[in-house]
Protein backbone atom coordinates (compact mmCIF):
# COMPACT_ATOMS: atom_id res chain seq x y z
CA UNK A 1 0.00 0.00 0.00
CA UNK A 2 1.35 3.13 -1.37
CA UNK A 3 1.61 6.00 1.21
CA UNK A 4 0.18 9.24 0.52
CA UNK A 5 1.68 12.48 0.87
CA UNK A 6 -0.53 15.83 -0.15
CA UNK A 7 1.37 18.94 0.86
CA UNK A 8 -0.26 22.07 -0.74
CA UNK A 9 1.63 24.45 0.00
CA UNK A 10 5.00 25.60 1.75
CA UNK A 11 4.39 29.37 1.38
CA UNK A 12 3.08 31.66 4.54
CA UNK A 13 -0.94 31.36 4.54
CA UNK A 14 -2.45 35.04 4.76
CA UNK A 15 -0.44 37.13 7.56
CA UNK A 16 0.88 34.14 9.47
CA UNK A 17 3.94 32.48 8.83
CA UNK A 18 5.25 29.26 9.89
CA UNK A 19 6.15 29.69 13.51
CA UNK A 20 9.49 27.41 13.93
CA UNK A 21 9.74 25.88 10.51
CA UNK A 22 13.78 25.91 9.92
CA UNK A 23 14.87 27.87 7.30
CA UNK A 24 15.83 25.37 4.60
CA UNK A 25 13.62 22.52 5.41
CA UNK A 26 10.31 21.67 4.69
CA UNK A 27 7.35 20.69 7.01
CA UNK A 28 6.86 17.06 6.03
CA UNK A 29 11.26 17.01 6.83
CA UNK A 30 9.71 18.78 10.33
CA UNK A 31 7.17 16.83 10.73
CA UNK A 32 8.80 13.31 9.79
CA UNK A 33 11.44 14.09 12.53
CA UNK A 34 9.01 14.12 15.49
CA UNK A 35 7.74 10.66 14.24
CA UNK A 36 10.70 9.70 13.44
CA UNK A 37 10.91 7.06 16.28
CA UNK A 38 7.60 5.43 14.89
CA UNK A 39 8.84 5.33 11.69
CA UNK A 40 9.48 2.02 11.27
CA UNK A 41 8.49 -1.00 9.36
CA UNK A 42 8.07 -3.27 12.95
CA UNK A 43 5.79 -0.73 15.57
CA UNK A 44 2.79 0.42 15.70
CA UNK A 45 2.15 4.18 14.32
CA UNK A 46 0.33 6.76 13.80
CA UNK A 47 -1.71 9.16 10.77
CA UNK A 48 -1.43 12.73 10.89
CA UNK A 49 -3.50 15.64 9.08
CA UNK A 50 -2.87 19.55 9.21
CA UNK A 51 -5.66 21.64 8.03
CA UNK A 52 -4.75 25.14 6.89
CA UNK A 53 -8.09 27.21 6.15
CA UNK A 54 -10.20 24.67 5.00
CA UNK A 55 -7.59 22.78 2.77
CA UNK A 56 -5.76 19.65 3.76
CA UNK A 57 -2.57 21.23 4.30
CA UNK A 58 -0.49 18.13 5.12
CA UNK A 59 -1.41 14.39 5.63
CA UNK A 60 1.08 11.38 6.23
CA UNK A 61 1.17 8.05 7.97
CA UNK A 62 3.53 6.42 9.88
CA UNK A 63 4.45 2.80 11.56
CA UNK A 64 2.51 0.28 10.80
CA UNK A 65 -1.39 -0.29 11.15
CA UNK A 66 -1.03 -4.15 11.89
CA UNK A 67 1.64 -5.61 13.10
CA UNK A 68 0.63 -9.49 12.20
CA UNK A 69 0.12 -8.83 8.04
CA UNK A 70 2.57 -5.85 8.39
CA UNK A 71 -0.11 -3.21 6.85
CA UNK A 72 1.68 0.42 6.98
CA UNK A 73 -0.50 3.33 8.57
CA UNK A 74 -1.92 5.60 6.00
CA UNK A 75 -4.07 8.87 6.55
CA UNK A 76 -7.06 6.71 5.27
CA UNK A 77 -6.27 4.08 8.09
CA UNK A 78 -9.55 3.74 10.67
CA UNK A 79 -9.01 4.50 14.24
CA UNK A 80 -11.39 3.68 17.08
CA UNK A 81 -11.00 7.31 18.33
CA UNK A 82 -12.31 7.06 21.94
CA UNK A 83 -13.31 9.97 24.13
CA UNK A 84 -13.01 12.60 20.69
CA UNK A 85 -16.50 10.50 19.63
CA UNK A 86 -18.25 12.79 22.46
CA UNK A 87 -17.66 15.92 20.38
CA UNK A 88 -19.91 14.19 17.57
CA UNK A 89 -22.38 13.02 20.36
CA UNK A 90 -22.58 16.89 22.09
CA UNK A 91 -23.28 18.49 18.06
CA UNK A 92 -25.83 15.60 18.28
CA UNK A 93 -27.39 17.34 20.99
CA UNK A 94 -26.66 21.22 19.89
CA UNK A 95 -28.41 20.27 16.96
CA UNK A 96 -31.47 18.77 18.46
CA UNK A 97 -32.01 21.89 20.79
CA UNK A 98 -31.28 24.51 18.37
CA UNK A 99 -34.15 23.21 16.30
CA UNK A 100 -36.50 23.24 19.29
CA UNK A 101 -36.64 18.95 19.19
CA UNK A 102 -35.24 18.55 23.20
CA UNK A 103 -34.73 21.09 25.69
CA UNK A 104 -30.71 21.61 27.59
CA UNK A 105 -32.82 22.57 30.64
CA UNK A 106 -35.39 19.64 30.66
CA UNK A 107 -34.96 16.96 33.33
CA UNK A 108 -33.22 13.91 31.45
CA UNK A 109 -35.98 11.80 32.78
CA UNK A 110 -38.22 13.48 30.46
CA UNK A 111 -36.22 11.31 27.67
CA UNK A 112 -35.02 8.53 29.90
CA UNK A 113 -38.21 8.06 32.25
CA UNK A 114 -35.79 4.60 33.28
CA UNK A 115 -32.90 7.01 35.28
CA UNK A 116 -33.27 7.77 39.06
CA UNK A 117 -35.32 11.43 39.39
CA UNK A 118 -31.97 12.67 41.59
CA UNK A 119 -33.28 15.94 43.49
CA UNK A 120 -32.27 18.65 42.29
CA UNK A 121 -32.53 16.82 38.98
CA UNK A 122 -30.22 15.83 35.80
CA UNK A 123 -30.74 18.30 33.19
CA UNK A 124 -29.68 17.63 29.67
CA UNK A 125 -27.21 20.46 29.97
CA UNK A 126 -25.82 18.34 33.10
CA UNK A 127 -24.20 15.95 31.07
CA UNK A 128 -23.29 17.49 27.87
CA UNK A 129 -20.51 19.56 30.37
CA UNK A 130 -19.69 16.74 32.89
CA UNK A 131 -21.64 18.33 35.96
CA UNK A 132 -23.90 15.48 36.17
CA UNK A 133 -22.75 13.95 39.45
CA UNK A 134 -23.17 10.92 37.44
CA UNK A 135 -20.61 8.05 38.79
CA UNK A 136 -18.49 7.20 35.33
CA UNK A 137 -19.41 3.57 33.55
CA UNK A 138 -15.97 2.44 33.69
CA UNK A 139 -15.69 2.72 37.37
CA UNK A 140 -19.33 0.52 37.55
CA UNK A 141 -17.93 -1.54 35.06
CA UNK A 142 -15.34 -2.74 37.19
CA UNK A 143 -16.95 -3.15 40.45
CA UNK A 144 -19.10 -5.10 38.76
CA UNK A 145 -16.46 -7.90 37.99
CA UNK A 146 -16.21 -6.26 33.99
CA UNK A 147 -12.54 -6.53 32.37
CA UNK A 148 -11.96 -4.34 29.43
CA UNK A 149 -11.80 -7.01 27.43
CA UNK A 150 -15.21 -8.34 27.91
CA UNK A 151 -18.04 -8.05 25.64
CA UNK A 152 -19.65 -4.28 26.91
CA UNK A 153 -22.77 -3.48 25.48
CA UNK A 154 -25.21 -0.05 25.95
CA UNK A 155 -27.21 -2.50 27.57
CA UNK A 156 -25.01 -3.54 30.13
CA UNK A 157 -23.70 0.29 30.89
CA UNK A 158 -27.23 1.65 30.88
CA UNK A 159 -28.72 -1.39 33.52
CA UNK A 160 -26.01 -0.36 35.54
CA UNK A 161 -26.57 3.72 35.40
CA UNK A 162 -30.65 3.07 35.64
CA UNK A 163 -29.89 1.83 39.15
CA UNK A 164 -27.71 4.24 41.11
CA UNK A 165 -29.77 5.78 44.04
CA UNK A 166 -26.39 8.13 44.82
CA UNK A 167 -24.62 11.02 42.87
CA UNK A 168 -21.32 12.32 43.28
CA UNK A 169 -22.41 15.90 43.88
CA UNK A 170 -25.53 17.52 43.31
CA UNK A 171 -25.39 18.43 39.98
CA UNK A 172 -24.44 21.51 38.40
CA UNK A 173 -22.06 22.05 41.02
CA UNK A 174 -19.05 20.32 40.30
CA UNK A 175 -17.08 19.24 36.86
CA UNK A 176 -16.56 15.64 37.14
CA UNK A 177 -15.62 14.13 33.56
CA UNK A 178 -18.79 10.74 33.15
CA UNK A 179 -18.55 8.41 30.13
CA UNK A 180 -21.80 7.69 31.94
CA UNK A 181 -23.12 10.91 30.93
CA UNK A 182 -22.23 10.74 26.78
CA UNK A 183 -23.83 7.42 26.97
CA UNK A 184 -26.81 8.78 28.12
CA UNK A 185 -27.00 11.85 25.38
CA UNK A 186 -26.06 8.98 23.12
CA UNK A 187 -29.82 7.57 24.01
CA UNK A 188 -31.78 10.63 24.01
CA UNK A 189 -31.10 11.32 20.38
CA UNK A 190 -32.04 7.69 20.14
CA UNK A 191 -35.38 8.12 21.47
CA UNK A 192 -35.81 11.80 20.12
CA UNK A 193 -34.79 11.24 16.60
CA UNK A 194 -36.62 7.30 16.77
CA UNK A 195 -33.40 6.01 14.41
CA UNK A 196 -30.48 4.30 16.20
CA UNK A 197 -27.83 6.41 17.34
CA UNK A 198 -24.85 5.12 14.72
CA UNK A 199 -27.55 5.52 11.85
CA UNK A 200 -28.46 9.09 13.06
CA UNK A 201 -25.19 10.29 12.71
CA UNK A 202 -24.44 8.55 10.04
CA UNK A 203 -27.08 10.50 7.71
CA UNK A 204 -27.27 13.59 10.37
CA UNK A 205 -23.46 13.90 9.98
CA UNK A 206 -20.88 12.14 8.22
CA UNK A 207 -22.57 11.74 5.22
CA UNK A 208 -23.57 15.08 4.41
CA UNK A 209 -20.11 16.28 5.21
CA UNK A 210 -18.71 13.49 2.84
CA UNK A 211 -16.99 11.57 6.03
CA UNK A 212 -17.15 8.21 4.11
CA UNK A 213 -14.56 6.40 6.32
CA UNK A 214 -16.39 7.19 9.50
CA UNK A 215 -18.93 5.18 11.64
CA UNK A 216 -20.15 4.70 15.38
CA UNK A 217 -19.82 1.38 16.03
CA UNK A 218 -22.73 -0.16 18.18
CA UNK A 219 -22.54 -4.00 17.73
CA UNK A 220 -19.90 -6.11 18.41
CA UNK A 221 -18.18 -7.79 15.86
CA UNK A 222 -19.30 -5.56 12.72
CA UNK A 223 -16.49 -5.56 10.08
CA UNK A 224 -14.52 -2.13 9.62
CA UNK A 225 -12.66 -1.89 6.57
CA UNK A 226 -8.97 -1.00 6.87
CA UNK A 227 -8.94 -0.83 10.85
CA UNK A 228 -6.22 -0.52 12.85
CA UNK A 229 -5.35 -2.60 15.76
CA UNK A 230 -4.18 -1.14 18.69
CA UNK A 231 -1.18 -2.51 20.96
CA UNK A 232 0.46 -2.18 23.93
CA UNK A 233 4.07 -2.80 24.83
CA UNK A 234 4.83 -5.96 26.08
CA UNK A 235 8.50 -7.66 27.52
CA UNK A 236 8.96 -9.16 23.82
CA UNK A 237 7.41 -6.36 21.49
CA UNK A 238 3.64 -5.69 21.08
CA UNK A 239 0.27 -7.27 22.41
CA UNK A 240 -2.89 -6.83 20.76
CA UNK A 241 -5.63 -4.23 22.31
CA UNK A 242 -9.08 -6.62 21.45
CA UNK A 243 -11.53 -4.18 21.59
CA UNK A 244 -15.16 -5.40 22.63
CA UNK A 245 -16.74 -2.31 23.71
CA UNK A 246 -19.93 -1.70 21.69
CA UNK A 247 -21.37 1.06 23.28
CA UNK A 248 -21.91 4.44 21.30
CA UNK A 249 -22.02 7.89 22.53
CA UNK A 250 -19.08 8.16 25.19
CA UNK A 251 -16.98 6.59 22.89
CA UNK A 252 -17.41 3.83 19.72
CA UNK A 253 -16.39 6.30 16.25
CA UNK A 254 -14.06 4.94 13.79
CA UNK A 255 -12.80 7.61 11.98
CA UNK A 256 -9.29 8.36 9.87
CA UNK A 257 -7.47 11.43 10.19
CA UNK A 258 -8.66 12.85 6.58
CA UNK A 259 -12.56 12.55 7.84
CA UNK A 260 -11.56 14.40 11.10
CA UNK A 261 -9.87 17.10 9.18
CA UNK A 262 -13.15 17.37 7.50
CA UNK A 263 -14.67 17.52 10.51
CA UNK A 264 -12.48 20.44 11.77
CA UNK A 265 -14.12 22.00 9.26
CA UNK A 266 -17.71 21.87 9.25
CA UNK A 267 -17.56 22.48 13.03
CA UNK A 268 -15.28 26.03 12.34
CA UNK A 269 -17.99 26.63 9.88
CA UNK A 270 -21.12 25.52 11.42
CA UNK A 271 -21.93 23.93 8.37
CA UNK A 272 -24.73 21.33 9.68
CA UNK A 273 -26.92 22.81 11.43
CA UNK A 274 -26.08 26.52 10.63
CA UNK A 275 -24.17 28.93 12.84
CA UNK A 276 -26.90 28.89 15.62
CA UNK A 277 -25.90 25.50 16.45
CA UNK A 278 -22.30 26.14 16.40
CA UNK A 279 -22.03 28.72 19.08
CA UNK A 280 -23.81 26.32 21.26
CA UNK A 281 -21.62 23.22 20.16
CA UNK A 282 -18.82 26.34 21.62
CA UNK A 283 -20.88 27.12 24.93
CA UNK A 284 -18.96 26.40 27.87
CA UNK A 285 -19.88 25.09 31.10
CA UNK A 286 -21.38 27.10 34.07
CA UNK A 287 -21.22 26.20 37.52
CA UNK A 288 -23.49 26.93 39.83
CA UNK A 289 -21.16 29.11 41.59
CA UNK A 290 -20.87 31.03 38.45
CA UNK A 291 -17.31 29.64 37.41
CA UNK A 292 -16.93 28.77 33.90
CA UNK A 293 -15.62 25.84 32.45
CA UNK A 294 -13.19 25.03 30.20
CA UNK A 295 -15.63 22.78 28.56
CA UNK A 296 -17.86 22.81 26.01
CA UNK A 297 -19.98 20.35 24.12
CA UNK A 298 -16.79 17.42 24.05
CA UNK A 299 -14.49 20.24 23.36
CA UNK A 300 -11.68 21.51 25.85
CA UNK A 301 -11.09 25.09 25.36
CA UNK A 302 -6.96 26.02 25.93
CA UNK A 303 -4.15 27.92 25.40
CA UNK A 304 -1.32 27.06 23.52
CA UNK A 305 1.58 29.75 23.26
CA UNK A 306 -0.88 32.61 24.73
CA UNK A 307 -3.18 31.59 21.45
CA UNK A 308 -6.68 29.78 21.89
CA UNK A 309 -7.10 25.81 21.08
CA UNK A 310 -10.10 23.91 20.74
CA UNK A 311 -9.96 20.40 21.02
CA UNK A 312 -10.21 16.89 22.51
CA UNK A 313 -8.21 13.91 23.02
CA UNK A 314 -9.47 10.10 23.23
CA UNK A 315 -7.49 7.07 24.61
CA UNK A 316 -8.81 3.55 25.02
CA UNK A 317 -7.29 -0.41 24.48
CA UNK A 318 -3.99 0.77 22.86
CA UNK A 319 -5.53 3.64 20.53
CA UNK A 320 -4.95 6.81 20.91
CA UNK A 321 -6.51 10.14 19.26
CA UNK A 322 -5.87 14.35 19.09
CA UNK A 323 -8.08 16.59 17.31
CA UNK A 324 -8.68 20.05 17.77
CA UNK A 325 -8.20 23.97 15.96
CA UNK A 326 -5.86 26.93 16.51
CA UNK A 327 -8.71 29.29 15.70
CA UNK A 328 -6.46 32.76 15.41
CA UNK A 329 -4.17 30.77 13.28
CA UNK A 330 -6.95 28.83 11.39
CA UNK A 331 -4.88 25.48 12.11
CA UNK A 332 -6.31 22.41 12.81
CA UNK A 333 -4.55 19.46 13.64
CA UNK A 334 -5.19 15.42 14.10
CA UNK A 335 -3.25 13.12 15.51
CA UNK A 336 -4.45 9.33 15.80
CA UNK A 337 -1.72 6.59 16.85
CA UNK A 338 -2.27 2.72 17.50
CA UNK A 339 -0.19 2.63 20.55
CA UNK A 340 -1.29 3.03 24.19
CA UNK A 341 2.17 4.81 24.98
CA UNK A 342 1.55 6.99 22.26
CA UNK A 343 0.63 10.47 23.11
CA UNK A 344 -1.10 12.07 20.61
CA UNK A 345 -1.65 15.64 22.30
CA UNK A 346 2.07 16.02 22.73
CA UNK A 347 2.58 15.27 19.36
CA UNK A 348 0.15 17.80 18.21
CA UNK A 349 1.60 20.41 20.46
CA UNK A 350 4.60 19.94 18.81
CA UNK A 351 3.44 20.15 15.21
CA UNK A 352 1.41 23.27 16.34
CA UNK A 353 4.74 25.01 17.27
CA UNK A 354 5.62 24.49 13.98
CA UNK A 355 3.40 27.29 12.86
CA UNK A 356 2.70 28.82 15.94
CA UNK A 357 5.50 31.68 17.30
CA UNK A 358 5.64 32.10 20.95
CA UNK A 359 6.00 36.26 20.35
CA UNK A 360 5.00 37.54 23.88
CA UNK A 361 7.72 35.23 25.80
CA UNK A 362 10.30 38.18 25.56
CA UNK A 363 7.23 40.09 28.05
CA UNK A 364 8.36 38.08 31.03
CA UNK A 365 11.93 39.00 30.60
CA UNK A 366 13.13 40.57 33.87
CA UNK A 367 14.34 40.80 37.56
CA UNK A 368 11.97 39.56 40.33
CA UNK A 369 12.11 40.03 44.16
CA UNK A 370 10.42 38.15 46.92
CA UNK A 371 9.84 40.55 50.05
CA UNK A 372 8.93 37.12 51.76
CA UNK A 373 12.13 35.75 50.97
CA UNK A 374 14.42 38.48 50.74
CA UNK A 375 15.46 37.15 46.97
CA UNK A 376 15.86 37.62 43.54
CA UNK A 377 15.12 35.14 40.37
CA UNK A 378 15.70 36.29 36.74
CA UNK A 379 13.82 35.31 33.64
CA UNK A 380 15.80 35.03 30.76
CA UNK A 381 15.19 33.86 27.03
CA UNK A 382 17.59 31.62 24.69
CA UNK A 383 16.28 30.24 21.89
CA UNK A 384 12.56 30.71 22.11
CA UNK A 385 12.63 28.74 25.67
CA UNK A 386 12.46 30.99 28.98
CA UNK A 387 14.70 29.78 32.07
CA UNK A 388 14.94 31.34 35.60
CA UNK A 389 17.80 31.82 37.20
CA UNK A 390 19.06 32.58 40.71
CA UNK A 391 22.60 34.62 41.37
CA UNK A 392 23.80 31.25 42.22
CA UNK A 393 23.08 29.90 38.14
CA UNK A 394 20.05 28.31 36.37
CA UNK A 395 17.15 26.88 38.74
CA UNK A 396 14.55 25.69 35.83
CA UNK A 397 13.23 26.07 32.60
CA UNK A 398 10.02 27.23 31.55
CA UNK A 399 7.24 25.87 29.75
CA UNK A 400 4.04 27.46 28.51
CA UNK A 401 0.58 26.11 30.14
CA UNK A 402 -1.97 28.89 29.51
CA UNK A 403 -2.11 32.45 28.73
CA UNK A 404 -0.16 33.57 31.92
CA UNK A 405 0.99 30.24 33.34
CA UNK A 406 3.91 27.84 32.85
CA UNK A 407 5.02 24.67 34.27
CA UNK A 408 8.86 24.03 35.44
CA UNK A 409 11.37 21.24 34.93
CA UNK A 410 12.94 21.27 38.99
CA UNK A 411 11.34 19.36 41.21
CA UNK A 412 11.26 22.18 43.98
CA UNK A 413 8.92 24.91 41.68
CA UNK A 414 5.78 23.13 40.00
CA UNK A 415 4.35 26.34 38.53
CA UNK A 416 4.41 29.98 37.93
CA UNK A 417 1.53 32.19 37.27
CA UNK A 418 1.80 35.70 36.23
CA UNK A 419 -0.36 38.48 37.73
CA UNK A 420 -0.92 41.02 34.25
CA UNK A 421 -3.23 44.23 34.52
CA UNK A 422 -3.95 46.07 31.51
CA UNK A 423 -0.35 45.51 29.53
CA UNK A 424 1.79 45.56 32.45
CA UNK A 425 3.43 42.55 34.50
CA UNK A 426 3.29 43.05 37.85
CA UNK A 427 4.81 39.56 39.24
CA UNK A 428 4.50 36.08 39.41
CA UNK A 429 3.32 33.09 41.64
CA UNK A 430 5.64 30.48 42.62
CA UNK A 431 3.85 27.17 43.92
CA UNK A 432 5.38 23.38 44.09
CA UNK A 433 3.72 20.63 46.01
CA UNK A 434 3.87 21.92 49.05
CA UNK A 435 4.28 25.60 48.85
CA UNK A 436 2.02 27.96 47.13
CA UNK A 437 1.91 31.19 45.76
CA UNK A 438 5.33 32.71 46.90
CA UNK A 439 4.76 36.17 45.68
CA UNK A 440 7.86 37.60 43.28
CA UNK A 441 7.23 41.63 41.98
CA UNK A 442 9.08 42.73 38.70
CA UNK A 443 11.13 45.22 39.08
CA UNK A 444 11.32 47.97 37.06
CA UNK A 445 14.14 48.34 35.02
């Protein structure tokens, strides 16, 4: 089987250039070099897409898709793409409510008369943003005596959910992430839409968006042409991931990385279901509190380099999946691998700083003083990377979490997180495991 390879274009795309593409080489040479350790004709691998605009930019597999008849990954390759499935199953919903067919403040038991009436009750909205109090099926599963390599049906996971008398919280007041709860939205478009959840998003969605490779499987056993298998590391190479899960909602899409990139698309674009639906597909969570999540409708809103990301990962019985958009840089990325090592949100993280220049690191340049301590650190930059440094020589390096926060390589210092008003630093946070929030001031210079 003959790889493919489509690379469109090299050049900068509108105002934004390629962030850390060397001079000299191209992106597939770029991106080839972070798989290069999966590169190989004897491991599992992975398929990779990166959508400029609305154009496949870049697509390219790597490793191979099956290791017993030695099939090579391709970007056509099917993945069982785990948790990403619930983005699918949350448009499900948006689309539903935005035409009026199901309400996201309605009890669920007006769908699902079979689920305990918890006071104060499930609503819809409950469980498209994990504030259900819902205890998660996998946990269930396993008290129950269920390996993951049993035969799991929607049957088995809903008999178990219909019977809880207990929540975790009260709902609404807590994020708690429930595969429970995706199973459940799964059903209601089953019962409101009266076709079976894999058919309704089959015609719904992936058809009229021309996603030809993609299905929800919801019986075990059903043939998937071109499949990957997923693996696991074992003392004498690879073991086989068997994967009998048949439920549909939480998880259960096969996709490739071309339909996903497809998908990146119609969801930038609202194209089913108009641009009504996807704002609300975009809605984050509320608490009752008033805090605000950072999710939305299976999507995980983030930083990356002080610029916004949109996306969700997915990781079950050695498969492993990344999809999600730069929206200011009108980048999307997808990264599925057959490997349960494999991390597939680093990898994207690192084929997004490909394009994606962290400008504002040179802003926390500086000298900082702790009146607590009686000290001084210093933030310096080499080579796009930030370190801090004591008198006495370098204490860590610095690595971008959000739009004001990075993580550190020393054991001692966990985080810092940088106190900004208007366009002036003020200072940052130090915290490690178990000290918090030592308060350093910039000084002016």
């Amino acid at each position: 089987m003959v790889r493919k390879i489509l690379i469109l274009c090299f050049l900068t795309f509108g105002h934004l250039a390629f962030g850390h593409l060397a001079f000299g080489q191209s992106l597939e040479t770029q991106v080839d070099s972070l798989f290069s350790s999966i590169n190989k004709p004897d491991v599992p691998g992975a398929a990779v897409v990166i959508m400029r605009g609305d154009s496949v930019h870049f697509s390219k597999g790597y490793g191979i898709a099956n290791l017993e008849y030695n099939i090579p990954v391709t970007p056509e390759t099917v993945f069982l793409v785990a948790s990403v499935s619930k983005q699918f199953t949350a448009y499900g919903i948006a689309l539903l409510a935005s035409h009026g067919k199901i309400s996201l403040n309605a009890p669920v038991t007006d769908y699902i008369p079979e689920l305990n009436a918890f006071t104060p009750p499930i609503t819809t909205e409950h469980l498209v943003h994990h504030t259900s109090g819902l205890r998660d099926e996998f946990g269930l599963l396993s008290l129950t005596g269920y390996r993951m390599d049993d035969v799991i049906t929607k049957e088995d996971i809903l008999r178990l959910v219909y019977r809880q008398r207990a929540l975790n919280f009260d709902p609404g007041t807590e994020y708690l992430y429930s595969n429970s709860g995706y199973t459940l939205l799964a059903e209601i478009i089953e019962r409101v839409s009266g076709q079976s959840f894999s058919d309704w998003t089959r015609d719904s969605l992936f058809l009229p968006l021309g996603m030809t490779k993609s299905q929800f499987r919801s019986e075990q056993g059903t043939v998937i042409p071109n499949v990957a298998s997923g693996y696991i590391t074992a003392p004498n190479g690879y073991k086989a991931q068997r994967v009998n899960y048949s439920s549909v909602g939480a998880s259960g899409l096969y996709t490739t990385a071309l339909d996903l990139g497809k998908w990146l698309t119609a969801l930038k674009h609202g194209t089913i279901g108009g641009e009504k639906t996807r704002d609300l597909a975009h809605t984050r969570g509320i608490l009752t509190n008033g805090d605000t999540l950072a999710y939305a409708f299976g999507l995980t809103h983030g930083q990356f380099r002080g610029t916004r990301s949109i996306g969700h990962s997915g990781s079950h019985r050695g498969f492993r999946a990344w999809a999600g958009r730069f929206p200011e840089y009108d980048l999307g990325i997808v990264v599925l691998g057959n490997l349960e090592e494999f991390n597939p949100s680093d990898m994207a993280m690192k084929i997004a700083a490909l394009f994606i220049d962290d400008k504002h690191l040179n802003a926390y340049e500086g000298t900082y003083y702790s009146e607590e301590l009686g000290s001084t650190l210093y933030i310096t930059m080499e080579a796009d990377t930030l370190h801090l440094d004591s008198r006495r020589g370098r204490l860590a390096t610095l690595s971008r979490t959000g739009l004001n926060s990075f993580d550190s390589d020393a054991w001692y210092l966990r985080t810092l997180e940088f106190k900004q008003e208007g366009d002036s630093l003020l200072g940052f946070s130090a915290s490690s495991g178990r000290t918090h929030k030592v308060w350093f001031k910039k000084l002016n210079q």
